[in-house]
C-alpha atoms as a PDB file:
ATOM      1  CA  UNK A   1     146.521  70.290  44.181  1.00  0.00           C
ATOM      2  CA  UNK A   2     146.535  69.015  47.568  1.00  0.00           C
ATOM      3  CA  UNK A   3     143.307  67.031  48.383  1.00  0.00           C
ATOM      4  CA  UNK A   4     140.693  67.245  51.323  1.00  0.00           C
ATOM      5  CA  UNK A   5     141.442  64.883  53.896  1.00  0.00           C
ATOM      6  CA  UNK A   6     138.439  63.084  55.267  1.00  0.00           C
ATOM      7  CA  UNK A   7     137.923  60.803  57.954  1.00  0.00           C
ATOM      8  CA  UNK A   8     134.149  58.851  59.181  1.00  0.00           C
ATOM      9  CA  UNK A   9     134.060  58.189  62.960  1.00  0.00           C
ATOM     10  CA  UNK A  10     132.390  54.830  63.777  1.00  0.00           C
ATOM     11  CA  UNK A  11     131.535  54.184  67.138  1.00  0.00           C
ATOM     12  CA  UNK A  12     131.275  50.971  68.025  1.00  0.00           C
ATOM     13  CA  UNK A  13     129.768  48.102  70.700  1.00  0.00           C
ATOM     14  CA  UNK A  14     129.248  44.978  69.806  1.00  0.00           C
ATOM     15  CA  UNK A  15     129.051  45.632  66.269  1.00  0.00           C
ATOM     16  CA  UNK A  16     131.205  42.652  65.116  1.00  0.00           C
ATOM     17  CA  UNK A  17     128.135  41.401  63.182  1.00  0.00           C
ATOM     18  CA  UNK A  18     128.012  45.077  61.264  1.00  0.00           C
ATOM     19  CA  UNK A  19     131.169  46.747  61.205  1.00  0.00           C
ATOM     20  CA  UNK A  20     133.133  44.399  58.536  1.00  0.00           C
ATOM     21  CA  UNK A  21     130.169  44.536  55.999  1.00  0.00           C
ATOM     22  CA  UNK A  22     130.102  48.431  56.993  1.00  0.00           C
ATOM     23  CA  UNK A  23     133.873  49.196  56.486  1.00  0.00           C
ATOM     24  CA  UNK A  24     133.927  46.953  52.889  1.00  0.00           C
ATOM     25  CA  UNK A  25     131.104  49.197  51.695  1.00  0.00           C
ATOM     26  CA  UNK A  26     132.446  52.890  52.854  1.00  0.00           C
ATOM     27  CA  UNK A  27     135.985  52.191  51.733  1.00  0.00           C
ATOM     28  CA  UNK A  28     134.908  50.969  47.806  1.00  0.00           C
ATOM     29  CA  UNK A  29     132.127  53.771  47.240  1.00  0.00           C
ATOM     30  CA  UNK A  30     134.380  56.220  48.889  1.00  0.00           C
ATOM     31  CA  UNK A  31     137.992  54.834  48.574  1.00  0.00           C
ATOM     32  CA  UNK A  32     139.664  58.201  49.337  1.00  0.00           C
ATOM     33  CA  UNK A  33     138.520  58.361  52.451  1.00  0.00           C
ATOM     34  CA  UNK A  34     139.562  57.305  55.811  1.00  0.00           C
ATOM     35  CA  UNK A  35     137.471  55.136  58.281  1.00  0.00           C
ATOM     36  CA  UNK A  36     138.050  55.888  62.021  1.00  0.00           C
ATOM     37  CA  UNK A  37     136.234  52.573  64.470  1.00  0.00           C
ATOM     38  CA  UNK A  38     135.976  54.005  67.716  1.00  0.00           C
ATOM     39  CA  UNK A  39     135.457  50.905  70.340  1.00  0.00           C
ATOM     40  CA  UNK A  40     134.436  50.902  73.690  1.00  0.00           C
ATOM     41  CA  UNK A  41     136.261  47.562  74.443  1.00  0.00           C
ATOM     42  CA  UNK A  42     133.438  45.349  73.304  1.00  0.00           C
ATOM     43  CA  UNK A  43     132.282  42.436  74.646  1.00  0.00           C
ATOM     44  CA  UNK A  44     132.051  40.682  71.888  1.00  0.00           C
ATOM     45  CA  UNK A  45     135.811  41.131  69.906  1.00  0.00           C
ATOM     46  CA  UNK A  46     134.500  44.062  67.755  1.00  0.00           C
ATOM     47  CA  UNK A  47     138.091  45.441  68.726  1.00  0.00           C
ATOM     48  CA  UNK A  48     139.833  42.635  67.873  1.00  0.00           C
ATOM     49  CA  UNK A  49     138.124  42.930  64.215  1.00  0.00           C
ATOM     50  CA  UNK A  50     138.430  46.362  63.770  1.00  0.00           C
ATOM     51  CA  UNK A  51     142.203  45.611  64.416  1.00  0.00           C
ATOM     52  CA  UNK A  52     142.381  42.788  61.681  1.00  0.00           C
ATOM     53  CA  UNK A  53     140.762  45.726  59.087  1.00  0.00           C
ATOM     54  CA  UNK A  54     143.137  48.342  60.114  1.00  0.00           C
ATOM     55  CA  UNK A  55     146.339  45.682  59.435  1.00  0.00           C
ATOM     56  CA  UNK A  56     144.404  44.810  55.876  1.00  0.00           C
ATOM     57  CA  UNK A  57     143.692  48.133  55.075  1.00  0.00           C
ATOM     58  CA  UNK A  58     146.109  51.613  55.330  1.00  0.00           C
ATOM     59  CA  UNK A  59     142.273  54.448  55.303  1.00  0.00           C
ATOM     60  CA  UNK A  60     141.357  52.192  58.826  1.00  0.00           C
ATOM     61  CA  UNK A  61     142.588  53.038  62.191  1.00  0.00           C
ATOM     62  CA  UNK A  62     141.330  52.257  65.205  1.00  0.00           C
ATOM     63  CA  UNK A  63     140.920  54.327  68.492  1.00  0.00           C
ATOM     64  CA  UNK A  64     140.576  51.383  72.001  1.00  0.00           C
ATOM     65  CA  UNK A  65     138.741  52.970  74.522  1.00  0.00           C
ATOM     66  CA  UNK A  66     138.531  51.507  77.806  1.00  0.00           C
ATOM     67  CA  UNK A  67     135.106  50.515  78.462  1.00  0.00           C
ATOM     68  CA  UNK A  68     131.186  51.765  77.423  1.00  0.00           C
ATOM     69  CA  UNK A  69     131.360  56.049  77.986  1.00  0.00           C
ATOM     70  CA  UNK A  70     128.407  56.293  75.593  1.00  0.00           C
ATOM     71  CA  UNK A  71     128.277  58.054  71.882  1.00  0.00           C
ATOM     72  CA  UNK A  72     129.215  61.375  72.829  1.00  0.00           C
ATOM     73  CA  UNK A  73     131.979  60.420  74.872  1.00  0.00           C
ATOM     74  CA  UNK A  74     132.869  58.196  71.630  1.00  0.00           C
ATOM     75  CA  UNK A  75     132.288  60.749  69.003  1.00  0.00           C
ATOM     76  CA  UNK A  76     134.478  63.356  71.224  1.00  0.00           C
ATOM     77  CA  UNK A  77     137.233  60.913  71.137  1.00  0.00           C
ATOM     78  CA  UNK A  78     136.930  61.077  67.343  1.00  0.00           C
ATOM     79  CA  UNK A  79     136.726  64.341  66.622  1.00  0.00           C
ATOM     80  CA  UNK A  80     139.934  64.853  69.339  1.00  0.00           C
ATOM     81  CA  UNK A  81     142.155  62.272  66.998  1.00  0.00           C
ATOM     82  CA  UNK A  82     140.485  63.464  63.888  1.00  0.00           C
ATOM     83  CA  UNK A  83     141.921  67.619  64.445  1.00  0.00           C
ATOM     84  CA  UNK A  84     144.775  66.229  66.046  1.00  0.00           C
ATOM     85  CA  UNK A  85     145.588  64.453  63.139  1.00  0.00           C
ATOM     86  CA  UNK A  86     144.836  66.944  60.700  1.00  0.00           C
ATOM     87  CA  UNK A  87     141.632  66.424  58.941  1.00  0.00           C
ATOM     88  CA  UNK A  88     139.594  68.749  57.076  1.00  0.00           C
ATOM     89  CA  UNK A  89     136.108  66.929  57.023  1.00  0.00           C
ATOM     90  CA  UNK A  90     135.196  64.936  59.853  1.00  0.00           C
ATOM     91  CA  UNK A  91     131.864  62.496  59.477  1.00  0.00           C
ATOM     92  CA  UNK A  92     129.633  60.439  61.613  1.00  0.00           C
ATOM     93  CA  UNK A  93     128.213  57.628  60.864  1.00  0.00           C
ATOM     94  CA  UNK A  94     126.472  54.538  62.737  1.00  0.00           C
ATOM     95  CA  UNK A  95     128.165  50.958  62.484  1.00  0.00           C
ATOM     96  CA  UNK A  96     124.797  49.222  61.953  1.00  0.00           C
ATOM     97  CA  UNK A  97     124.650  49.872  58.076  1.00  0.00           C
ATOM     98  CA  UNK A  98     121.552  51.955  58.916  1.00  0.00           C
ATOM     99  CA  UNK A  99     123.644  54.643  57.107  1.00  0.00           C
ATOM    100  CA  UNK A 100     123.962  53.820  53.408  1.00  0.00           C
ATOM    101  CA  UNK A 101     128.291  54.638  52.693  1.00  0.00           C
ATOM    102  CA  UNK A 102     127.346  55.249  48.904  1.00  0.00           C
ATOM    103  CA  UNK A 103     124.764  57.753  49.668  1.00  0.00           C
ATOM    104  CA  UNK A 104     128.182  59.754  51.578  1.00  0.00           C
ATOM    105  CA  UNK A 105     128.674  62.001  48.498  1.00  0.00           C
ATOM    106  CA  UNK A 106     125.686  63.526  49.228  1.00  0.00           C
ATOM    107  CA  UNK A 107     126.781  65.014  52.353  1.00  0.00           C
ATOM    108  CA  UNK A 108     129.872  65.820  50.917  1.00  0.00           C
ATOM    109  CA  UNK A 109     129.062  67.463  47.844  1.00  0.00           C
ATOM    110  CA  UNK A 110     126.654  69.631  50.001  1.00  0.00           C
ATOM    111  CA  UNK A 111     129.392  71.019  52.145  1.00  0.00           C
ATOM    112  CA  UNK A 112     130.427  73.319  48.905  1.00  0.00           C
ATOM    113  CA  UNK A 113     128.681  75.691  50.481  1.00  0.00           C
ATOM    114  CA  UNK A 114     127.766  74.596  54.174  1.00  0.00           C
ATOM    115  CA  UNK A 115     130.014  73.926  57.247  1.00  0.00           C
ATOM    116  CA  UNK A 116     127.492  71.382  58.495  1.00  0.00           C
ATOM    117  CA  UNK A 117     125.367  68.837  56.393  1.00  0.00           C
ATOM    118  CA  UNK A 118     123.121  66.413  57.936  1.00  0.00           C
ATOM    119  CA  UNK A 119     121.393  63.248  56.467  1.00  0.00           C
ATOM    120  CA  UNK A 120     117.663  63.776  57.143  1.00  0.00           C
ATOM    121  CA  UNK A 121     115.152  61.253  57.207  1.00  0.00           C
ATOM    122  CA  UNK A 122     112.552  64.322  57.630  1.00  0.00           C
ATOM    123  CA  UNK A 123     112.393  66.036  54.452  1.00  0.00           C
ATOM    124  CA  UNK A 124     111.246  65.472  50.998  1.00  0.00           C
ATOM    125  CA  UNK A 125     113.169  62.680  49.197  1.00  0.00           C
ATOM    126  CA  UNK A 126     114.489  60.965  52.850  1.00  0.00           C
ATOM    127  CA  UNK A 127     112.859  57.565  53.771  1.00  0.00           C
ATOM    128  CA  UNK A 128     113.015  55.250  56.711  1.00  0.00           C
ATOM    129  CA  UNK A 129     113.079  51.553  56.202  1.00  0.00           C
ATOM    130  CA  UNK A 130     111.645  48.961  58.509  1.00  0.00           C
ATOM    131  CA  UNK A 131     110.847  50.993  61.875  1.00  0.00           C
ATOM    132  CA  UNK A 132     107.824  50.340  63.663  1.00  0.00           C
ATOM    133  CA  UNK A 133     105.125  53.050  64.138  1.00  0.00           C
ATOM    134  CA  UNK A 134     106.697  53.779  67.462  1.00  0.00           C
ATOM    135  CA  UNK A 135     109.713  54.842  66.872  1.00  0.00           C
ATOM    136  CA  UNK A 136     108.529  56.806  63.395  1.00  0.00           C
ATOM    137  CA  UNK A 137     106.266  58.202  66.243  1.00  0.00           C
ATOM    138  CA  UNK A 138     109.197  58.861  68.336  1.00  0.00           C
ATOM    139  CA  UNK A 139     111.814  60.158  66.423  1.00  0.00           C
ATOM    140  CA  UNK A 140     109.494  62.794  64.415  1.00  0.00           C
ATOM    141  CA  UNK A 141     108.004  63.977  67.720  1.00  0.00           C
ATOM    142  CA  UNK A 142     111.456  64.369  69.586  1.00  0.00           C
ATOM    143  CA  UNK A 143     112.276  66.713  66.647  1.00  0.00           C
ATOM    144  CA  UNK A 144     109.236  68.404  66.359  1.00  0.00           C
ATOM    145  CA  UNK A 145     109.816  69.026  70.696  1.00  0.00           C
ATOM    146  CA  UNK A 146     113.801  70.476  69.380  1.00  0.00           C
ATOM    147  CA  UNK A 147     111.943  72.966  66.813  1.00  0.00           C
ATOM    148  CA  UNK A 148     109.574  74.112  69.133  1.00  0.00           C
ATOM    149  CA  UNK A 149     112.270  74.310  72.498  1.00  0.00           C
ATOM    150  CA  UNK A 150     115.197  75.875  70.950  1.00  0.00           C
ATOM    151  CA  UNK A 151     113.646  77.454  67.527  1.00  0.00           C
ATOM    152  CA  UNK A 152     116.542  75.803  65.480  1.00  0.00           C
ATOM    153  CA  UNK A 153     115.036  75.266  61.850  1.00  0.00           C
ATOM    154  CA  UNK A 154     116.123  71.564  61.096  1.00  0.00           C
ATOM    155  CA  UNK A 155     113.594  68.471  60.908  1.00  0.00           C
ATOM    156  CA  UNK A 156     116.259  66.449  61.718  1.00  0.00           C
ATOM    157  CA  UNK A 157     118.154  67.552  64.514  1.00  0.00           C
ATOM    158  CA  UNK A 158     118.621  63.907  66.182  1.00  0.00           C
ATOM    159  CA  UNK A 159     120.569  62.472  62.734  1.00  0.00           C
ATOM    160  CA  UNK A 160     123.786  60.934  63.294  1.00  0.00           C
ATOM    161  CA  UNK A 161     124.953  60.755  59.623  1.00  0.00           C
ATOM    162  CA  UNK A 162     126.265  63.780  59.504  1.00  0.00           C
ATOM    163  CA  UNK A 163     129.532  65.791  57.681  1.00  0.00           C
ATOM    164  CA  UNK A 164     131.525  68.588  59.593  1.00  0.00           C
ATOM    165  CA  UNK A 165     133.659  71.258  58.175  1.00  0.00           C
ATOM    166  CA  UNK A 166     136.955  71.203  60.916  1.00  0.00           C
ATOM    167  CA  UNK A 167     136.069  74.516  61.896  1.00  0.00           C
ATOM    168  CA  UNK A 168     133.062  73.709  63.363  1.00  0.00           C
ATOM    169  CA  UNK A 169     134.556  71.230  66.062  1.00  0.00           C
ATOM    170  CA  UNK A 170     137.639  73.491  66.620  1.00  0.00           C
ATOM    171  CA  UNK A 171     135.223  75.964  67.475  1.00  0.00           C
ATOM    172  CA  UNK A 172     133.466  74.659  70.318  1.00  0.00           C
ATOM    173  CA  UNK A 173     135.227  73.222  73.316  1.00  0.00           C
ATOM    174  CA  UNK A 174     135.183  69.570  73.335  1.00  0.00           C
ATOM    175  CA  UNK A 175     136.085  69.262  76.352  1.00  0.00           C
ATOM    176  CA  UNK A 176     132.786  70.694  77.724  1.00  0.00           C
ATOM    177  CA  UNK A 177     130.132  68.563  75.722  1.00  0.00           C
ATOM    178  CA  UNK A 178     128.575  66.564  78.325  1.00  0.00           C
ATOM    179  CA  UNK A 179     125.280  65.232  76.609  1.00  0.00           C
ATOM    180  CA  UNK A 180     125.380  61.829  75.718  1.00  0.00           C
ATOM    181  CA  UNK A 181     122.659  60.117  73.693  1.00  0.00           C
ATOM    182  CA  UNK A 182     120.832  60.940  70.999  1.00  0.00           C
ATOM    183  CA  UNK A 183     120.566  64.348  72.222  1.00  0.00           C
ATOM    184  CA  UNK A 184     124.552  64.608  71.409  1.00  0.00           C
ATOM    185  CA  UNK A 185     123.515  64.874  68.077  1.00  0.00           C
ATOM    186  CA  UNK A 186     120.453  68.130  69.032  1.00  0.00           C
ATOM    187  CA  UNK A 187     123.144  70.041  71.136  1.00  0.00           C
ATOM    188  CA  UNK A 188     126.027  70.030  68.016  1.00  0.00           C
ATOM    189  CA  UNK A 189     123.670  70.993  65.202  1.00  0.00           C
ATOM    190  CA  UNK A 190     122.309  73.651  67.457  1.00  0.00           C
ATOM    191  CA  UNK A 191     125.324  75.125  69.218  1.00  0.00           C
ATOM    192  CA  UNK A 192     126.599  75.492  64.881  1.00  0.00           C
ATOM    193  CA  UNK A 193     123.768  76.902  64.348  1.00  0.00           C
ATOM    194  CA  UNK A 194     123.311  79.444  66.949  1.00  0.00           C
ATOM    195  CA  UNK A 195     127.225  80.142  66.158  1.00  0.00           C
ATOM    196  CA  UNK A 196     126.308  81.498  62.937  1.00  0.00           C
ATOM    197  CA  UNK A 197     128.075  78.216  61.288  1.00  0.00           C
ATOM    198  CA  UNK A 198     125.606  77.145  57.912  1.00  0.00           C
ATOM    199  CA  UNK A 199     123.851  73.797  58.291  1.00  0.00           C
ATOM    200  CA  UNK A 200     122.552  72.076  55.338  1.00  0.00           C
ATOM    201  CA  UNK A 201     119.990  68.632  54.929  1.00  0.00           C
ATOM    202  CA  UNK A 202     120.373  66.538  52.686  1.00  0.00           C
ATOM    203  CA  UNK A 203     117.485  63.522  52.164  1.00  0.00           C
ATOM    204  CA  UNK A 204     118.867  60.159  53.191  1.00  0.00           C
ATOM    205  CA  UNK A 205     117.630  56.763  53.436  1.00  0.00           C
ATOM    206  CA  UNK A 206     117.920  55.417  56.713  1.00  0.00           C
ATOM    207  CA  UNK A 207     117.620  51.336  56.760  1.00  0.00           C
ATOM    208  CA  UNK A 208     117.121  49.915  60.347  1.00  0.00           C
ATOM    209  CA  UNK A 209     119.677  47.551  61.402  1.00  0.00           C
ATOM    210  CA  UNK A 210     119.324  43.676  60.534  1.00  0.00           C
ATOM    211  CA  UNK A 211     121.486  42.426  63.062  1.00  0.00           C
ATOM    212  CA  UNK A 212     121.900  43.238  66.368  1.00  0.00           C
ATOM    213  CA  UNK A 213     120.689  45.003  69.194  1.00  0.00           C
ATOM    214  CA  UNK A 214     119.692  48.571  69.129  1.00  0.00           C
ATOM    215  CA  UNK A 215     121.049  50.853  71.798  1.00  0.00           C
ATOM    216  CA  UNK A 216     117.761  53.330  72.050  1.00  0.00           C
ATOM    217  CA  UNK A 217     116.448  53.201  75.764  1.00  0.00           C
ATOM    218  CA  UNK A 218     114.283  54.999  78.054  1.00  0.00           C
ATOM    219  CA  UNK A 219     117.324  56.737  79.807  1.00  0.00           C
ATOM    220  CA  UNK A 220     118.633  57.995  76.630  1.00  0.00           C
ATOM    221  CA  UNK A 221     114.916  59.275  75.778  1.00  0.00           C
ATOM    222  CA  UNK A 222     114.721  61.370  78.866  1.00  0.00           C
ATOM    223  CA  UNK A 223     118.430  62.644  78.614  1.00  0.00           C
ATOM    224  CA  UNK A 224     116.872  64.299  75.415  1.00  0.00           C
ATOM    225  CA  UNK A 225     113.817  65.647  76.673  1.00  0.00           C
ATOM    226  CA  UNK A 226     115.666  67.399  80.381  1.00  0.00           C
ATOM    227  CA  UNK A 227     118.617  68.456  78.542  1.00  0.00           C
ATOM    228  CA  UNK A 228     116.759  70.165  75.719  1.00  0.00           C
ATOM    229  CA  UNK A 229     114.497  71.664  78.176  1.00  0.00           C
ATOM    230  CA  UNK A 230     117.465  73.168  79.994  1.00  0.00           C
ATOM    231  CA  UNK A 231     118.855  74.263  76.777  1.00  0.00           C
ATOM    232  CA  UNK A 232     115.868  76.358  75.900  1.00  0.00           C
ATOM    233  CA  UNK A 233     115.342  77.706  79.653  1.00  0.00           C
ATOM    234  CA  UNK A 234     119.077  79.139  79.760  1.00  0.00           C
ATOM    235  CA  UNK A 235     119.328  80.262  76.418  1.00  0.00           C
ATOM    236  CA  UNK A 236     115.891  81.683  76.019  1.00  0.00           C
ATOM    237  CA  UNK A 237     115.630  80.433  72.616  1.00  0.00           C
ATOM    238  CA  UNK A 238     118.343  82.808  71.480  1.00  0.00           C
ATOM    239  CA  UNK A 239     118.741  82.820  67.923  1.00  0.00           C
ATOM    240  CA  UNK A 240     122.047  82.427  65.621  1.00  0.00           C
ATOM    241  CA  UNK A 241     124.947  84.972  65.882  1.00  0.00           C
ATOM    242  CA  UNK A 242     126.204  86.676  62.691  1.00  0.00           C
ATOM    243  CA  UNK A 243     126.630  84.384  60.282  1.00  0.00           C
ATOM    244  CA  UNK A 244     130.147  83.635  59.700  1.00  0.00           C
ATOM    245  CA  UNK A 245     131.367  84.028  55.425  1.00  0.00           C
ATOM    246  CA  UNK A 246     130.022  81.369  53.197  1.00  0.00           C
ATOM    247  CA  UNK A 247     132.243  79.184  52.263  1.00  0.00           C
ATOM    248  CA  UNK A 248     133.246  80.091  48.329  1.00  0.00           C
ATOM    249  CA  UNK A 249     133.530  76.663  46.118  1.00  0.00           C
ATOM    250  CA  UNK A 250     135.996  74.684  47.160  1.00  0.00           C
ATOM    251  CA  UNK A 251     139.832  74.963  45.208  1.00  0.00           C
ATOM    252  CA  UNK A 252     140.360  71.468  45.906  1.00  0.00           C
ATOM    253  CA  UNK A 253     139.107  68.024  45.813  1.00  0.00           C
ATOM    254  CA  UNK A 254     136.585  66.217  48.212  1.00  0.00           C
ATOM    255  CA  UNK A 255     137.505  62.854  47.368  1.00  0.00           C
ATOM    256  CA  UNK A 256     134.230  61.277  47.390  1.00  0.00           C
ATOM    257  CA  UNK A 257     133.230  59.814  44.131  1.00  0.00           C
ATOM    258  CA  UNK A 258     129.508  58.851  43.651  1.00  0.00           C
ATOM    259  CA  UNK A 259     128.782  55.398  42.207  1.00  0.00           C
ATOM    260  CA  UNK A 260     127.229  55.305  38.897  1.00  0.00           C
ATOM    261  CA  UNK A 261     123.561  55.839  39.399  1.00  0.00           C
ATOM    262  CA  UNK A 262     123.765  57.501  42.504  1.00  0.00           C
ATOM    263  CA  UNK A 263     121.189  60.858  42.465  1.00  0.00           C
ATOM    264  CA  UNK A 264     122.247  64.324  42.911  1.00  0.00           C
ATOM    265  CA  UNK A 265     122.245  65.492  46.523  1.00  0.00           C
ATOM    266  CA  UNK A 266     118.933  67.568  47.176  1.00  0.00           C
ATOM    267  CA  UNK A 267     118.341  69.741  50.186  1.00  0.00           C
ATOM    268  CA  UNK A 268     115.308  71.100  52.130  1.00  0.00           C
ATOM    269  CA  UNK A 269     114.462  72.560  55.035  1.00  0.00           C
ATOM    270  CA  UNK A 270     111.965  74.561  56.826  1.00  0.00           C
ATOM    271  CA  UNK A 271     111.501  78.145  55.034  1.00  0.00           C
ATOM    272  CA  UNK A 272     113.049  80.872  58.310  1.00  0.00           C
ATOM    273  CA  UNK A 273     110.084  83.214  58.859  1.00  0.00           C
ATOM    274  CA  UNK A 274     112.954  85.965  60.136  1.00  0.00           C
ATOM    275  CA  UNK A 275     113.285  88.559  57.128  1.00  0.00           C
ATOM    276  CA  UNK A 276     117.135  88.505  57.703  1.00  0.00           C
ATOM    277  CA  UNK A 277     117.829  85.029  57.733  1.00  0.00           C
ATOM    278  CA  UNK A 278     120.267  83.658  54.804  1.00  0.00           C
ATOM    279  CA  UNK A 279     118.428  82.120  51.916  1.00  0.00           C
ATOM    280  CA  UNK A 280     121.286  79.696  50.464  1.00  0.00           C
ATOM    281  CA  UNK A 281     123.814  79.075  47.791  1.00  0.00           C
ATOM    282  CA  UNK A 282     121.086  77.562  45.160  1.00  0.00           C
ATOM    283  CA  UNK A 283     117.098  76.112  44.700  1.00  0.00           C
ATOM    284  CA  UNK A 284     118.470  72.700  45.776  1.00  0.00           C
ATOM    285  CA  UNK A 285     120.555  73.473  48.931  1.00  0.00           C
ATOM    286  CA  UNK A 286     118.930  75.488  51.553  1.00  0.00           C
ATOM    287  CA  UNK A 287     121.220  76.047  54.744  1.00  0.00           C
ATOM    288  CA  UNK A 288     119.259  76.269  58.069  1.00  0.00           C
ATOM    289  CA  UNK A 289     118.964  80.154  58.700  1.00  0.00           C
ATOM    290  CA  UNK A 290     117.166  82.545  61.534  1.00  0.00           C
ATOM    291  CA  UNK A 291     113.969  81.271  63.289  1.00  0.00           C
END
């Protein structure tokens, strides 16, 4: 049986203080699956580290960029390598070990039935750890502004732990993603969805980073709130196309194992008021349908 190949992009700047403990805890809850570090030529040697894991370890490889392009720049160059090197799953996942590895399966398992799972902080069972009231403040109102704008039914739209089925990113031209910050994250989920692809949430528990600098500024903030406003002013809010044949249970294996302990994945997500949206493969996994 041959086995589903997947890869977790890792973008990375000055991360040299994160991405070793990171890559250590990915590779033994998940030790199938490959780890992608994706460095803007850091400062600080995060290259030169990343480079020292890949010789250690055969599921690490590297991708050098030439300077700071910003995360969807980064993530694009990841999902390029990641189809051109023939992989079925393709994840994202921060470098600052605000995304737990071991909580990965989650996504995973959830993709059974989905072509798009996303960690969510936002619905019952996710958590955030250590933010101040601002940015709580922040991040829920940015994605209650993406509900309201576009009318795409996720309370997480901004999450960047997220697992895609290939298809997905083959389906959409790379080439032409131009947002760049957080709101990278708003235009993918919602270009799936309004492509009739099925996106899933799955609760997370999102842990801010110890060490560090955080790379949340105003300019990323008010790429977010133009772009999305230009998204919902040329689309005119237009809802999901046909959507595409779930996908049946998967023949082969998503090699992902949970560590002992580790809960079942649970979904939720905002009930679609449209009578002909798509109500989900079970109780406990409900894909994002019609608004």
């Amino acid at each position: 049986m041959e086995a589903t190949r997947v890869v977790v992009c890792v973008p990375t700047y000055n991360e040299r203080d994160n991405l070793p403990d990171t890559a250590r805890r990915l590779r033994t809850a998940n030790p199938a699956v490959d780890l992608l570090v994706i460095d803007d030529a850091s400062p600080d040697g995060t290259g030169d580290i990343a480079d020292e894991l890949a010789a250690a370890d055969s599921h690490i490889h590297v991708l050098h960029r030439a300077g700071k392009s910003g995360l969807g720049s980064a993530y694009i160059a990841g999902f390029t390598w990641a189809l051109q090197h023939g992989y079925d799953i393709i994840v994202e996942m921060d470098a600052d070990g605000s995304h737990q590895p071991e909580q990965l399966p989650r996504l995973l398992d959830a993709l059974t039935g989905a072509d798009l799972a996303i960690g969510s902080r936002w619905i019952p069972g996710g958590t955030v750890h250590n933010w101040p009231r601002s940015r709580l403040v922040l991040s829920r109102g940015a994605n209650a502004y993406v509900r309201a704008a576009l009318g795409v039914p996720l309370r997480d739209a901004t999450a960047g732990f997220r697992a895609y089925r290939a298809d997905v990113l083959r389906a959409r031209d790379l080439t032409l993603v131009a947002s760049q910050g957080y709101c990278f994250q708003v235009d993918l989920a919602w270009r799936a969805w309004q492509s009739g692809f099925r996106v899933i949430e799955v609760p997370i528990d999102f842990v801010e980073r110890e060490r560090g600098a955080s790379k949340m500024n105003r300019s990323i903030v008010a790429e977010g709130f133009w772009r999305v406003g230009w998204w919902a002013l040329s689309s005119r809010r237009r809802g999901p196309a046909a959507t595409r044949t779930p996908h049946a249970p998967s023949t082969t294996a998503i090699p992902a194992p949970a560590p002992p302990g580790d809960p079942a994945p649970t979904t939720s997500t905002p009930t679609p008021t449209d009578s002909t949206a798509e109500t989900g493969p079970s109780a406990t996994s409900t894909p994002a349908g019609r608004s």
